[in-house]
C-alpha atoms as a PDB file:
ATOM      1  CA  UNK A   1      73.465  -0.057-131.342  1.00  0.00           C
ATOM      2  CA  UNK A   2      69.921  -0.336-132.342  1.00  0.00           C
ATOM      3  CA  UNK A   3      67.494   0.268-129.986  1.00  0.00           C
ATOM      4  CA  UNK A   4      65.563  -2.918-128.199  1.00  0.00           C
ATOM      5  CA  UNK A   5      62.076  -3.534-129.533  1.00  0.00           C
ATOM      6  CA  UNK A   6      59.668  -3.868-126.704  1.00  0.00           C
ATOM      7  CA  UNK A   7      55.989  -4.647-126.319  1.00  0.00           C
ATOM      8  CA  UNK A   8      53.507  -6.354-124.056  1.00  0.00           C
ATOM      9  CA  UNK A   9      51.920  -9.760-123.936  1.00  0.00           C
ATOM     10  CA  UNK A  10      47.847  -8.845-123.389  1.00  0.00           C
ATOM     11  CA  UNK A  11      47.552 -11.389-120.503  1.00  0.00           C
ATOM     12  CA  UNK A  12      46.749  -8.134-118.386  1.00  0.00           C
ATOM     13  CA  UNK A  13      43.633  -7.938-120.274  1.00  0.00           C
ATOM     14  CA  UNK A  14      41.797 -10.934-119.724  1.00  0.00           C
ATOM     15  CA  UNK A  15      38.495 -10.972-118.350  1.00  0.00           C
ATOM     16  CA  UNK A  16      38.830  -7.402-117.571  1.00  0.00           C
ATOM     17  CA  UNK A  17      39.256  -5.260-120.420  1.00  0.00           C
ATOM     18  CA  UNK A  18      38.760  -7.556-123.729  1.00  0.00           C
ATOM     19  CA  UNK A  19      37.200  -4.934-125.454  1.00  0.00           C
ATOM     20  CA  UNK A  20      39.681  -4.177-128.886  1.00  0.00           C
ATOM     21  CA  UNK A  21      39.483  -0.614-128.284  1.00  0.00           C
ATOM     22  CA  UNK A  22      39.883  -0.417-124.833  1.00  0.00           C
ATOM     23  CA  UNK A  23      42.993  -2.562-124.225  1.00  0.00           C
ATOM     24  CA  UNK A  24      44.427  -0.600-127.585  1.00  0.00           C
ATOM     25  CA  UNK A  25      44.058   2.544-125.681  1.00  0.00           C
ATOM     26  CA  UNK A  26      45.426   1.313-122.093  1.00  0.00           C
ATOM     27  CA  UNK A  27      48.591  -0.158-124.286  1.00  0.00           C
ATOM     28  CA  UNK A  28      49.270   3.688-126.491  1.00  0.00           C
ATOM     29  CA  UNK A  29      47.749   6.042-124.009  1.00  0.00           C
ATOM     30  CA  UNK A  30      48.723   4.917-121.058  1.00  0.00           C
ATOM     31  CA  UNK A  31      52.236   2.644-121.457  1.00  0.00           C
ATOM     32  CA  UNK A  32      53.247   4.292-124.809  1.00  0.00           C
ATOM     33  CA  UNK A  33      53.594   0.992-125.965  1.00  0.00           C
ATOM     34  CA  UNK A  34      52.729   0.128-129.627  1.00  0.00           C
ATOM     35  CA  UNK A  35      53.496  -3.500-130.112  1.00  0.00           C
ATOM     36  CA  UNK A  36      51.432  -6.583-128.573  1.00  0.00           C
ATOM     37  CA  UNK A  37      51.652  -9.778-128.425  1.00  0.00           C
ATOM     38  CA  UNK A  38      47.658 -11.300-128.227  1.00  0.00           C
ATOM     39  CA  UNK A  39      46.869 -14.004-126.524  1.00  0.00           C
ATOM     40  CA  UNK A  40      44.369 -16.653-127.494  1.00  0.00           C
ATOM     41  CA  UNK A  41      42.450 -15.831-123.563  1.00  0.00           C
ATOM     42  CA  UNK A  42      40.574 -13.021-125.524  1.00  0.00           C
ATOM     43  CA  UNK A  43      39.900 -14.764-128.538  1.00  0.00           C
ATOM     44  CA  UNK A  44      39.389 -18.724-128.413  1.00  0.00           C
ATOM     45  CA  UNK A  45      40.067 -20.583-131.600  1.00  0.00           C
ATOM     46  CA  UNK A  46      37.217 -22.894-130.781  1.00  0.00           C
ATOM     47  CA  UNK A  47      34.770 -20.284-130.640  1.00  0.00           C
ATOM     48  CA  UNK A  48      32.625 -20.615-134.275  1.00  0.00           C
ATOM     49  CA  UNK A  49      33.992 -19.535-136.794  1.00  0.00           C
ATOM     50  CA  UNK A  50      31.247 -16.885-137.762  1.00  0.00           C
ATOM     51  CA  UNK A  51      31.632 -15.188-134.598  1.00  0.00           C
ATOM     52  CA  UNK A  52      35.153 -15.718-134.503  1.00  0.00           C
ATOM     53  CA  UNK A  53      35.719 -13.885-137.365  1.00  0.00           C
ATOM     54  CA  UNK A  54      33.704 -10.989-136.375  1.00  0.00           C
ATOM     55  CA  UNK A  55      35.695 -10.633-133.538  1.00  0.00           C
ATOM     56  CA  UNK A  56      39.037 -10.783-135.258  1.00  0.00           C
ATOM     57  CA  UNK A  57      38.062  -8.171-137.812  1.00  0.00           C
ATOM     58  CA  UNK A  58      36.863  -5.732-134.297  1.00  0.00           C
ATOM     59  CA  UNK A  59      40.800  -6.460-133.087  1.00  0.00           C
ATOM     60  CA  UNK A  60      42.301  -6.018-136.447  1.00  0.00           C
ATOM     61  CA  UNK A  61      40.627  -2.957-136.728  1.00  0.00           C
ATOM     62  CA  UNK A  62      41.313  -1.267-133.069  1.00  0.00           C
ATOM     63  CA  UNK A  63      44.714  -1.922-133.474  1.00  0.00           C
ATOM     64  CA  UNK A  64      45.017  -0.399-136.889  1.00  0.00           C
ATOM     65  CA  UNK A  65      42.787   2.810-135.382  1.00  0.00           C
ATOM     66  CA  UNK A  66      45.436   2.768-132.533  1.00  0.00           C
ATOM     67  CA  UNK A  67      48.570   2.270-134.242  1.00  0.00           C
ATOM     68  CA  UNK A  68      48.940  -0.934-132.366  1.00  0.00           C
ATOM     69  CA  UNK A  69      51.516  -3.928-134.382  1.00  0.00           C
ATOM     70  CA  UNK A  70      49.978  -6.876-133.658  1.00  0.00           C
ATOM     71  CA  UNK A  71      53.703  -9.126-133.205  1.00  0.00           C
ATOM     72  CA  UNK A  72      52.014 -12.577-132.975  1.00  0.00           C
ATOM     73  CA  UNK A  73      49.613 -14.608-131.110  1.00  0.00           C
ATOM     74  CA  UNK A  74      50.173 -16.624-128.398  1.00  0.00           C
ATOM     75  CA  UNK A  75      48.547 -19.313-126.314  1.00  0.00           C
ATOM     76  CA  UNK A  76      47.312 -18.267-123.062  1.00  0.00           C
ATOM     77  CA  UNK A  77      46.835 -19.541-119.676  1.00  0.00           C
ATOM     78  CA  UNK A  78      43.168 -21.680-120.899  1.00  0.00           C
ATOM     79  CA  UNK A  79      45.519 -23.562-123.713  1.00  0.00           C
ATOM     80  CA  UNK A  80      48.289 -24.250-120.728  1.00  0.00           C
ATOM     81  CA  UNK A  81      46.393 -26.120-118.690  1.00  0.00           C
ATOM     82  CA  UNK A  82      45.288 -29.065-121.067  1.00  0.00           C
ATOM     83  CA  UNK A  83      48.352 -31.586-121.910  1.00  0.00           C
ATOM     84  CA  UNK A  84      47.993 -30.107-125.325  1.00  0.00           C
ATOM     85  CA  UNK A  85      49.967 -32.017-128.303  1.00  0.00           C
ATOM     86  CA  UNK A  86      51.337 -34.232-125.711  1.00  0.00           C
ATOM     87  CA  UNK A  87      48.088 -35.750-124.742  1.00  0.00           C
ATOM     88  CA  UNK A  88      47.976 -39.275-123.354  1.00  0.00           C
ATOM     89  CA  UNK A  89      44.990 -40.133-125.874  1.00  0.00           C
ATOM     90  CA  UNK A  90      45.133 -40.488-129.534  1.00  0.00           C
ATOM     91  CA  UNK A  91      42.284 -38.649-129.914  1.00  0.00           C
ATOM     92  CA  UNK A  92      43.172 -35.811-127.642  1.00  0.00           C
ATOM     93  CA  UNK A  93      46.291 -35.230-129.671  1.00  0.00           C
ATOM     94  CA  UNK A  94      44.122 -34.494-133.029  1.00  0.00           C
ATOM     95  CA  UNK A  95      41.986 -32.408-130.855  1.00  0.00           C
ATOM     96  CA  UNK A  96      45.017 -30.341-130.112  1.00  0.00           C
ATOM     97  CA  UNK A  97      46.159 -30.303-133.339  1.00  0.00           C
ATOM     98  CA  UNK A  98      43.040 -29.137-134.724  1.00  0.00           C
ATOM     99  CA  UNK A  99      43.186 -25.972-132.064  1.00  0.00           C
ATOM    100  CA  UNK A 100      46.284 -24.706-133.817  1.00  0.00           C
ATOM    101  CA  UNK A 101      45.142 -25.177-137.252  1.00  0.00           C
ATOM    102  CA  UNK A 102      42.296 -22.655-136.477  1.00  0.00           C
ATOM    103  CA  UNK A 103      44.745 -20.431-133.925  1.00  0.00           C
ATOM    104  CA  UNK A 104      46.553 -20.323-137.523  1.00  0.00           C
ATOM    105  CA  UNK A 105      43.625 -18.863-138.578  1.00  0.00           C
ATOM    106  CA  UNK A 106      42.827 -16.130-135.639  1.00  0.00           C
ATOM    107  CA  UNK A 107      46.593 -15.226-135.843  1.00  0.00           C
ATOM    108  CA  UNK A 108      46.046 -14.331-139.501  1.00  0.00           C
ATOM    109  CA  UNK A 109      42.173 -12.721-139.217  1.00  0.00           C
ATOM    110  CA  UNK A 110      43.661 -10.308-136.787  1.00  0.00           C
ATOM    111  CA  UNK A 111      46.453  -9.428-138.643  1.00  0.00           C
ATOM    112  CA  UNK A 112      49.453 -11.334-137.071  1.00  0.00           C
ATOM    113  CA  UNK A 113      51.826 -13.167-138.723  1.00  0.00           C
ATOM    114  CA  UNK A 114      53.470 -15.224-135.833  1.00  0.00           C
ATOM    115  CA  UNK A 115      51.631 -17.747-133.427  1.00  0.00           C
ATOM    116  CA  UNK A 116      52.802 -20.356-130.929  1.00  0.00           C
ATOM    117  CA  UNK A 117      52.979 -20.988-127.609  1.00  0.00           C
ATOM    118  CA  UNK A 118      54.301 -23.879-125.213  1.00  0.00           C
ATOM    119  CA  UNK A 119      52.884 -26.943-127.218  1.00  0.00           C
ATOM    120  CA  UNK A 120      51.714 -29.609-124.543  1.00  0.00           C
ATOM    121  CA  UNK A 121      52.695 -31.802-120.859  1.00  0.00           C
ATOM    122  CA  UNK A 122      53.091 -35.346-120.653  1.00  0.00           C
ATOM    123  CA  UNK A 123      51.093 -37.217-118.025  1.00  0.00           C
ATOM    124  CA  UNK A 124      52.955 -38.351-115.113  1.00  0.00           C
ATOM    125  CA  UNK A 125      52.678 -41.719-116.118  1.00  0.00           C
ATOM    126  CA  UNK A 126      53.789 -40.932-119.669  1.00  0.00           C
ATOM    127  CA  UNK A 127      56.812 -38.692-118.193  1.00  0.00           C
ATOM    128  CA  UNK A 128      58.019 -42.096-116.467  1.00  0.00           C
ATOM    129  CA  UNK A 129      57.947 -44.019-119.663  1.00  0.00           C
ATOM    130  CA  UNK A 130      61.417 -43.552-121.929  1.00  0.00           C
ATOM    131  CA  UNK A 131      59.744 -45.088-124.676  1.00  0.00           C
ATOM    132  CA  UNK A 132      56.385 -43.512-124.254  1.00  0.00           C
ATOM    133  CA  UNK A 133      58.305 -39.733-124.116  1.00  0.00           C
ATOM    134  CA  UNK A 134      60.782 -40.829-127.356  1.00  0.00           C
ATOM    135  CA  UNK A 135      57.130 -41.998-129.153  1.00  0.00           C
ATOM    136  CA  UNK A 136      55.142 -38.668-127.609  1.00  0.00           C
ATOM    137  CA  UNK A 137      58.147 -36.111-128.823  1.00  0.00           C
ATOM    138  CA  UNK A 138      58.500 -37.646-132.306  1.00  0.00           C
ATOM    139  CA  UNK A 139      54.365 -37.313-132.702  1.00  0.00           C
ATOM    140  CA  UNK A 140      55.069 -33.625-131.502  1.00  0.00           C
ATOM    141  CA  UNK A 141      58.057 -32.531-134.073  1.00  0.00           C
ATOM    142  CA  UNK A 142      55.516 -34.169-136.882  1.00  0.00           C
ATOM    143  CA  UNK A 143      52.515 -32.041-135.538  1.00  0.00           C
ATOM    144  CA  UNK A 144      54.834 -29.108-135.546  1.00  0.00           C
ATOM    145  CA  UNK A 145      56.214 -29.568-139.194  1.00  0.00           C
ATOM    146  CA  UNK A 146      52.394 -30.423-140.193  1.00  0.00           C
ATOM    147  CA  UNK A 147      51.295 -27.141-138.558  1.00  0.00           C
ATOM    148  CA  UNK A 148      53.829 -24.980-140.375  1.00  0.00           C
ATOM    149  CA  UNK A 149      52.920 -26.569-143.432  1.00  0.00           C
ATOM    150  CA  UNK A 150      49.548 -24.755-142.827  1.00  0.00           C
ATOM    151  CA  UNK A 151      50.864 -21.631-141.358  1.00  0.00           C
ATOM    152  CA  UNK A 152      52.437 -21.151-144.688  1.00  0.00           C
ATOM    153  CA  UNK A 153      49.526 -21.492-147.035  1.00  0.00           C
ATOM    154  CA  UNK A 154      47.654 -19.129-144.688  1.00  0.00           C
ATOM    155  CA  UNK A 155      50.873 -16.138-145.231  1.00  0.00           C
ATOM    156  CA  UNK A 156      52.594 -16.686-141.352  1.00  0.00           C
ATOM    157  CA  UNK A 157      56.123 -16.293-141.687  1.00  0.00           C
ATOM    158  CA  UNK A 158      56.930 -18.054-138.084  1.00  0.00           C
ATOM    159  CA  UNK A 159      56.033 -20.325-135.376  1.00  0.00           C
ATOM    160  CA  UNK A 160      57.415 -19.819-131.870  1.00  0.00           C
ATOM    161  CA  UNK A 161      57.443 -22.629-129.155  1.00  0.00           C
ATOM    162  CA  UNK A 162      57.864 -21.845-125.828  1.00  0.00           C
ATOM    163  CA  UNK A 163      60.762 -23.296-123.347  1.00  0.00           C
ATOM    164  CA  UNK A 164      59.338 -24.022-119.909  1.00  0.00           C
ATOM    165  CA  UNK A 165      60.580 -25.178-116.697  1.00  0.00           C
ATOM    166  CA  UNK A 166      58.732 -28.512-116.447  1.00  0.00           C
ATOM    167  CA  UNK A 167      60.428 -31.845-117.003  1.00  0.00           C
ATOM    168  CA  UNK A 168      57.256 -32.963-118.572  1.00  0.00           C
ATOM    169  CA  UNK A 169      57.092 -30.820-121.442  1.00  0.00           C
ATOM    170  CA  UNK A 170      59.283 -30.053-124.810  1.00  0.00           C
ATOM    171  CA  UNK A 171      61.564 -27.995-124.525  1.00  0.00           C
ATOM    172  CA  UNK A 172      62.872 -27.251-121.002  1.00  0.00           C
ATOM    173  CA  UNK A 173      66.370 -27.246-121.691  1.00  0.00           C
ATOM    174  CA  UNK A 174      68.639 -25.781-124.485  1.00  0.00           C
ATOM    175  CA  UNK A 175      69.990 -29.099-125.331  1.00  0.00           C
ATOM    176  CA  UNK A 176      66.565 -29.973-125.657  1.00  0.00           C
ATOM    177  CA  UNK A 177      65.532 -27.056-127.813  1.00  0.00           C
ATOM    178  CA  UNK A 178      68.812 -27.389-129.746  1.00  0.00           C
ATOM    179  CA  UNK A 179      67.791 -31.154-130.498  1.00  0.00           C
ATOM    180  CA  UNK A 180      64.133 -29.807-131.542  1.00  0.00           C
ATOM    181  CA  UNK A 181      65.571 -27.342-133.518  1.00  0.00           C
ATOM    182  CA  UNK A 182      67.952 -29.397-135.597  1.00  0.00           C
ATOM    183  CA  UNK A 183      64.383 -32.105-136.137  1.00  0.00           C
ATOM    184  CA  UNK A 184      62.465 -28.975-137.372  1.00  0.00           C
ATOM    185  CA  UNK A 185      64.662 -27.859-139.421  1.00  0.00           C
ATOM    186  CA  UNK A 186      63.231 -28.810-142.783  1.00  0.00           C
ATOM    187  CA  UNK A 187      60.049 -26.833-141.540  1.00  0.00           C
ATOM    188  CA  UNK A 188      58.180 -24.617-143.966  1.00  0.00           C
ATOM    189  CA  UNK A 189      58.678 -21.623-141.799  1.00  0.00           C
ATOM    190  CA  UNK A 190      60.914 -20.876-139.495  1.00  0.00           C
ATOM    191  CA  UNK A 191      59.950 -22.392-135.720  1.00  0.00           C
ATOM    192  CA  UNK A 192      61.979 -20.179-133.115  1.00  0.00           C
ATOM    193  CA  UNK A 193      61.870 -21.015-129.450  1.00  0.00           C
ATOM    194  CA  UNK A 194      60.318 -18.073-126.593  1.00  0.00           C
ATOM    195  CA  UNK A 195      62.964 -17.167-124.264  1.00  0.00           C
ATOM    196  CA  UNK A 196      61.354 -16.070-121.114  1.00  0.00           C
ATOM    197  CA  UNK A 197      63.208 -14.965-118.912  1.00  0.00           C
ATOM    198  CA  UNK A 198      61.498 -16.520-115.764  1.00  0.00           C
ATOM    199  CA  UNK A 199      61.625 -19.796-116.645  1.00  0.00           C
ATOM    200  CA  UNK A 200      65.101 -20.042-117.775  1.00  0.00           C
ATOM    201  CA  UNK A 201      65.724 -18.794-113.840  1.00  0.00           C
ATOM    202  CA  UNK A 202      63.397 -21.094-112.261  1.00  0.00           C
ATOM    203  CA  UNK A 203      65.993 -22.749-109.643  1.00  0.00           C
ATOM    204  CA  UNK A 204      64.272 -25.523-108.160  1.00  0.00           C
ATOM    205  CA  UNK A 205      64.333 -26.855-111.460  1.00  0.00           C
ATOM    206  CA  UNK A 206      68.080 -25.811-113.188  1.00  0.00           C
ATOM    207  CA  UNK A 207      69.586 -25.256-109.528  1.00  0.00           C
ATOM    208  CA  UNK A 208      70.778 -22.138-107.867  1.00  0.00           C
ATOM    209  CA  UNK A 209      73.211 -21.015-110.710  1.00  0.00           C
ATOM    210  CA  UNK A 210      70.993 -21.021-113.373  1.00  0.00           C
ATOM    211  CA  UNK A 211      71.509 -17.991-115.872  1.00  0.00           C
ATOM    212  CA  UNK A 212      69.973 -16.666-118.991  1.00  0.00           C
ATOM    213  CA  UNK A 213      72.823 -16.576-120.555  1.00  0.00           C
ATOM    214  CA  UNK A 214      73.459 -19.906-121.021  1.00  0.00           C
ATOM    215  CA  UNK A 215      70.121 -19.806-123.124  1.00  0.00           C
ATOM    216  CA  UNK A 216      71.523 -16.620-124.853  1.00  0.00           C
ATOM    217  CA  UNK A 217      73.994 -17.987-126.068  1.00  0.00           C
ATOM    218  CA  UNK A 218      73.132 -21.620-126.120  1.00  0.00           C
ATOM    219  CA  UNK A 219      70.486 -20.657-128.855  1.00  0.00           C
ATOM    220  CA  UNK A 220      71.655 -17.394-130.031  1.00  0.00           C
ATOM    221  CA  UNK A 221      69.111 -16.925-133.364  1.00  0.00           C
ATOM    222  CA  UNK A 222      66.777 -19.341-132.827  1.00  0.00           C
ATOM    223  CA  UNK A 223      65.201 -17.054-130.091  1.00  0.00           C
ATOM    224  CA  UNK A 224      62.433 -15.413-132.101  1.00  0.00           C
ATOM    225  CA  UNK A 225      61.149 -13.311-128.762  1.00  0.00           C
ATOM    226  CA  UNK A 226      61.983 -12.891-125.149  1.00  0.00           C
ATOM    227  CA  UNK A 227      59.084 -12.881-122.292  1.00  0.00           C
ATOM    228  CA  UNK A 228      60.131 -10.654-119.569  1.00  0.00           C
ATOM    229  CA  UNK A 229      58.686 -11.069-116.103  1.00  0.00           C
ATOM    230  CA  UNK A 230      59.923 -10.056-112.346  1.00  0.00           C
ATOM    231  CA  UNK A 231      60.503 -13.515-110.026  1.00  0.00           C
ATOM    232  CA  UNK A 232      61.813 -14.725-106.916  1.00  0.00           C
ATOM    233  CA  UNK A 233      63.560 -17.545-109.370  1.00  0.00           C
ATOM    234  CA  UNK A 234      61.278 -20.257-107.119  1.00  0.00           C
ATOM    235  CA  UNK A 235      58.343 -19.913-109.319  1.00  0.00           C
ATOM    236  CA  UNK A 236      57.056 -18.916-112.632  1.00  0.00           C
ATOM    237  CA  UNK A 237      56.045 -15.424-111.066  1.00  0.00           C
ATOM    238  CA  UNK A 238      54.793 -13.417-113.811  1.00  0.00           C
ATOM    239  CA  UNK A 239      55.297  -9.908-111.713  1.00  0.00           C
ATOM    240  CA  UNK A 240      55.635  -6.381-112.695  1.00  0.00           C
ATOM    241  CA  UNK A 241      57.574  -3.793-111.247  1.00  0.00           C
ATOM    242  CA  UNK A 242      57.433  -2.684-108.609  1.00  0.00           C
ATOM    243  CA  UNK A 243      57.585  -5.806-106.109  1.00  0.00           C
ATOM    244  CA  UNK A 244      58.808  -6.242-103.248  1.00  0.00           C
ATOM    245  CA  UNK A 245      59.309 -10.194-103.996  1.00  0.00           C
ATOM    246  CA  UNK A 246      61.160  -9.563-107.094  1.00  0.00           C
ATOM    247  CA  UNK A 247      64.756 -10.022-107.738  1.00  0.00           C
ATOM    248  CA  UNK A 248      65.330  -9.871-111.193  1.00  0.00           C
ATOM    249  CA  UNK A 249      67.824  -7.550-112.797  1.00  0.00           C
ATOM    250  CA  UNK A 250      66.172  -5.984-115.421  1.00  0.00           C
ATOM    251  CA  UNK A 251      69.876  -3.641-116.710  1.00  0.00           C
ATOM    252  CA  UNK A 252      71.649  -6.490-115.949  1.00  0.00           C
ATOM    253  CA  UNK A 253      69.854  -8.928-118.863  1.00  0.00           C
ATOM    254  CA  UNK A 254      69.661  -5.956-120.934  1.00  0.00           C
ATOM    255  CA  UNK A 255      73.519  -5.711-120.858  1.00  0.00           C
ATOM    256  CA  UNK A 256      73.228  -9.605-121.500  1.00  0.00           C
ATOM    257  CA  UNK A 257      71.633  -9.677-124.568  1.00  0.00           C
ATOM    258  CA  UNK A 258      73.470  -6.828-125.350  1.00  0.00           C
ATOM    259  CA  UNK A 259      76.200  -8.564-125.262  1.00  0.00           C
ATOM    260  CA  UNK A 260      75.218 -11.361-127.530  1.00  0.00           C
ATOM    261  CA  UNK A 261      74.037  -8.992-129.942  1.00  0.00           C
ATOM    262  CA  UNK A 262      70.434  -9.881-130.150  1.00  0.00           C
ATOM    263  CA  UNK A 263      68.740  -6.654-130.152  1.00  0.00           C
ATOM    264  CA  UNK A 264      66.661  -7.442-132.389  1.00  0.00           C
ATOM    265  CA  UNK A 265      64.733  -9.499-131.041  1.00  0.00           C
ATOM    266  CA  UNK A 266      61.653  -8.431-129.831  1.00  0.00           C
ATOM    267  CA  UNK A 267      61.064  -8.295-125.579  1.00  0.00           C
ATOM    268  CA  UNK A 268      57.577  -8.574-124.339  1.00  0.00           C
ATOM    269  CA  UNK A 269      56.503  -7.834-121.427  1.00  0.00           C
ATOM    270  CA  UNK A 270      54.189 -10.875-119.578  1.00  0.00           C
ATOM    271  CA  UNK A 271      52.585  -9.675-116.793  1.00  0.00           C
ATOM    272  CA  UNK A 272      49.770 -11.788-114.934  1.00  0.00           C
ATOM    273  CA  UNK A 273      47.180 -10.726-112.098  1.00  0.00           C
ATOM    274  CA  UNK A 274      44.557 -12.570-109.910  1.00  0.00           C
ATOM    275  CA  UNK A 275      41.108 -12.049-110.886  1.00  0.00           C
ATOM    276  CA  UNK A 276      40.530 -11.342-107.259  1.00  0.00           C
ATOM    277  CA  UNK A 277      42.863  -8.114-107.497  1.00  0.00           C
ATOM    278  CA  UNK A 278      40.982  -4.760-108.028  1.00  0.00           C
ATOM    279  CA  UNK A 279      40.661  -3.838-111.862  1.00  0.00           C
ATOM    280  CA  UNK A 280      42.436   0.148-110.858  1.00  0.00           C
ATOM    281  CA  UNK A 281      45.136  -1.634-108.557  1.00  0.00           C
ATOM    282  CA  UNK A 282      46.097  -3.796-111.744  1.00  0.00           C
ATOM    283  CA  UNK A 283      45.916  -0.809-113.998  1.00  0.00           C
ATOM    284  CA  UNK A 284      48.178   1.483-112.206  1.00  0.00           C
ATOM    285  CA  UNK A 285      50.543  -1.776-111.839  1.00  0.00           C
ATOM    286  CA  UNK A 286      50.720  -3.029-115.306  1.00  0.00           C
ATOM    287  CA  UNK A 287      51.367   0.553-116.931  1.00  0.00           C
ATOM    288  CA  UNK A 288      54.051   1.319-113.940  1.00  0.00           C
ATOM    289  CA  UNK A 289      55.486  -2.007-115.075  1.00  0.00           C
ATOM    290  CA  UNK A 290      55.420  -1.439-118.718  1.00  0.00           C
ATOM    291  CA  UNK A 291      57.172   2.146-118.478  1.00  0.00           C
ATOM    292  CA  UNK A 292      59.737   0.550-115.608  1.00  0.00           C
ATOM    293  CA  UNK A 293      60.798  -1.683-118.689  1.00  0.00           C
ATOM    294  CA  UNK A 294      60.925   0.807-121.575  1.00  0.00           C
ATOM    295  CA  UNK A 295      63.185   3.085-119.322  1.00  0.00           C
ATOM    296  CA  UNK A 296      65.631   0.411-118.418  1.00  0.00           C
ATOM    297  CA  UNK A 297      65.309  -0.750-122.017  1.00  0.00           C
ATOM    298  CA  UNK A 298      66.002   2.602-123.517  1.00  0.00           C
END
C-alpha cells in the first residue's frame, strides 16, 4: 500500500507570514511538510503584471531553496466571496473569467502546474430562477472548457473545481459533479473536482447521515485532491487539531479512502485562523495540526 501524499493549503499564511521564505521554512522546519498547495490570498492575479511576476519568481525560488513542491494553486478566501463565474451581470462574468486567465498565469510563474478553486454563487434571485440557473451553469461549463483551453497552451496539466455545500453554487452534490464531469469531458486537460472533507459533512445541508464516502465512491477518479479540515459537521469549520469542537475522524476517513483505493491522491491540509488570534497561538496550532495529520496518515 503506498503511502498517502500529504501537504498543506497556505491559508495559515495570510496576512501573517507571506514572506516566500518564511512560510517555506514554517512548512519544512517546523511541520516536515514538503508539499503546498498556494493560495491566490498571497499572490492576487490582479495585481500588475510587472510586480506580479517579481513576486512569483521570489515564491518559485523559496520553494525550490526549501525543497518545497508547489502541488497547485488555489483560490482563496478574497476570490470566495465575489459570485465569481456565476455573476448576475454579463460583464461581471468576463471579469471573472479574465481573473483565471491570469491565475493561469501565477499558477505557472510560480511553478505549479494545477489551479482551481470553487468557481462562483448564484444570486438569490438567480438561485430561484430554473431557467436563469440551466442558462448560468451552461455559461460556466463553457468558461471552464475556455479556461482549460488556456491552461494548456501555458503547460498546466489540470484544473480542479471545488464541491461546496451551498445550493447556490456548482457543484454541491455528486450527481451534480458527475453531470459536470460528463459536460467537461471533451476538456483540454483534465478538470477533477476538490473533495473536502468538511463540506461533504456539512449536515444542515445533506442531513444528519451524510458521509464521505458516498463522494468516495460516487466520484472515485475524478477527485484530483482532498481538503482535510476538523468540524462540528454544522459549519464549514476549517479547524486543526487539537479542538475541543471537533468531531471528525481523521483514521476513520483514512481507512475510507483506503478502502476505495485512492491513495494517491494527494490530502491537504486547510486550516483557517482569525486575524484577531495571536500570530504564536496560530503557529503552535497549525504545526500541531499538520504533524496530528501526518501521524494518523502514516
Amino acid at each position: 500500500m503506498k503511502k498517502f501524499t500529504f501537504g498543506i493549503n497556505l491559508g495559515f499564511a495570510v496576512k501573517r507570514w507571506p514572506e516566500p521564505h518564511t512560510w517555506a521554512k514554517i512548512v519544512t522546519e517546523d511541520m516536515g511538510v514538503n508539499l503546498v498547495q498556494f493560495t491566490f490570498d498571497l499572490l492576487d492575479p490582479w495585481w500588475p503584471e510587472s510586480h506580479r511576476k517579481t513576486l512569483a519568481a521570489q515564491i518559485k525560488y523559496a520553494a525550490q531553496e526549501y525543497g518545497v513542491t508547489i502541488h497547485s494553486a488555489f483560490a482563496g478566501l478574497a476570490y470566495y466571496t465575489y459570485n465569481g463565474l456565476l455573476n448576475p451581470e454579463p460583464a461581471g462574468r468576463e471579469i471573472m473569467k479574465e481573473w483565471w486567465k491570469r491565475a493561469i498565469d501565477v499558477t505557472r510563474e510560480i511553478g505549479a502546474d494545477t489551479c482551481g478553486g470553487p468557481l462562483g454563487g448564484l444570486s438569490v434571485a438567480d438561485g430561484q430562477n430554473p431557467a436563469k440557473m440551466e442558462q448560468l451553469y451552461n455559461e460556466q461549463i463553457a468558461y471552464i472548457l475556455e479556461l482549460c483551453d488556456i491552461a494548456k497552451q501555458a503547460g498546466l496539466r489540470q484544473f480542479l473545481i471545488e464541491a461546496t455545500p451551498l445550493r447556490r453554487e456548482f457543484p454541491h452534490t455528486v450527481e451534480q459533479a458527475q453531470k459536470m464531469s460528463s459536460d467537461l469531458a471533451g476538456a483540454a486537460i483534465p478538470v477533477r473536482f476538490v473533495l473536502d472533507v468538511g463540506h461533504a459533512l456539512y449536515q444542515p445541508l445533506y442531513g444528519p447521515n451524510t458521509n464521505t464516502q458516498e463522494w468516495l465512491t460516487g466520484l472515485g477518479d475524478q477527485i484530483g485532491i482532498i481538503h482535510l479540515q476538523n468540524t462540528d459537521f454544522q459549519s464549514d469549520s476549517h479547524w486543526g487539531w487539537p479542538n475541543e469542537r471537533g468531531l471528525f475522524d481523521l483514521p476513520g476517513f483514512a481507512n475510507e479512502v483506503k478502502k476505495t483505493n485512492l491513495t494517491d491522491i494527494p490530502i491537504i491540509l486547510e486550516v483557517l485562523y482569525p486575524f484577531e488570534l495571536a500570530d504564536e497561538q496560530v503557529l503552535d496550532h497549525i504545526v500541531k495540526s499538520a504533524r496530528f495529520c501526518l501521524h494518523h496518515l502514516a
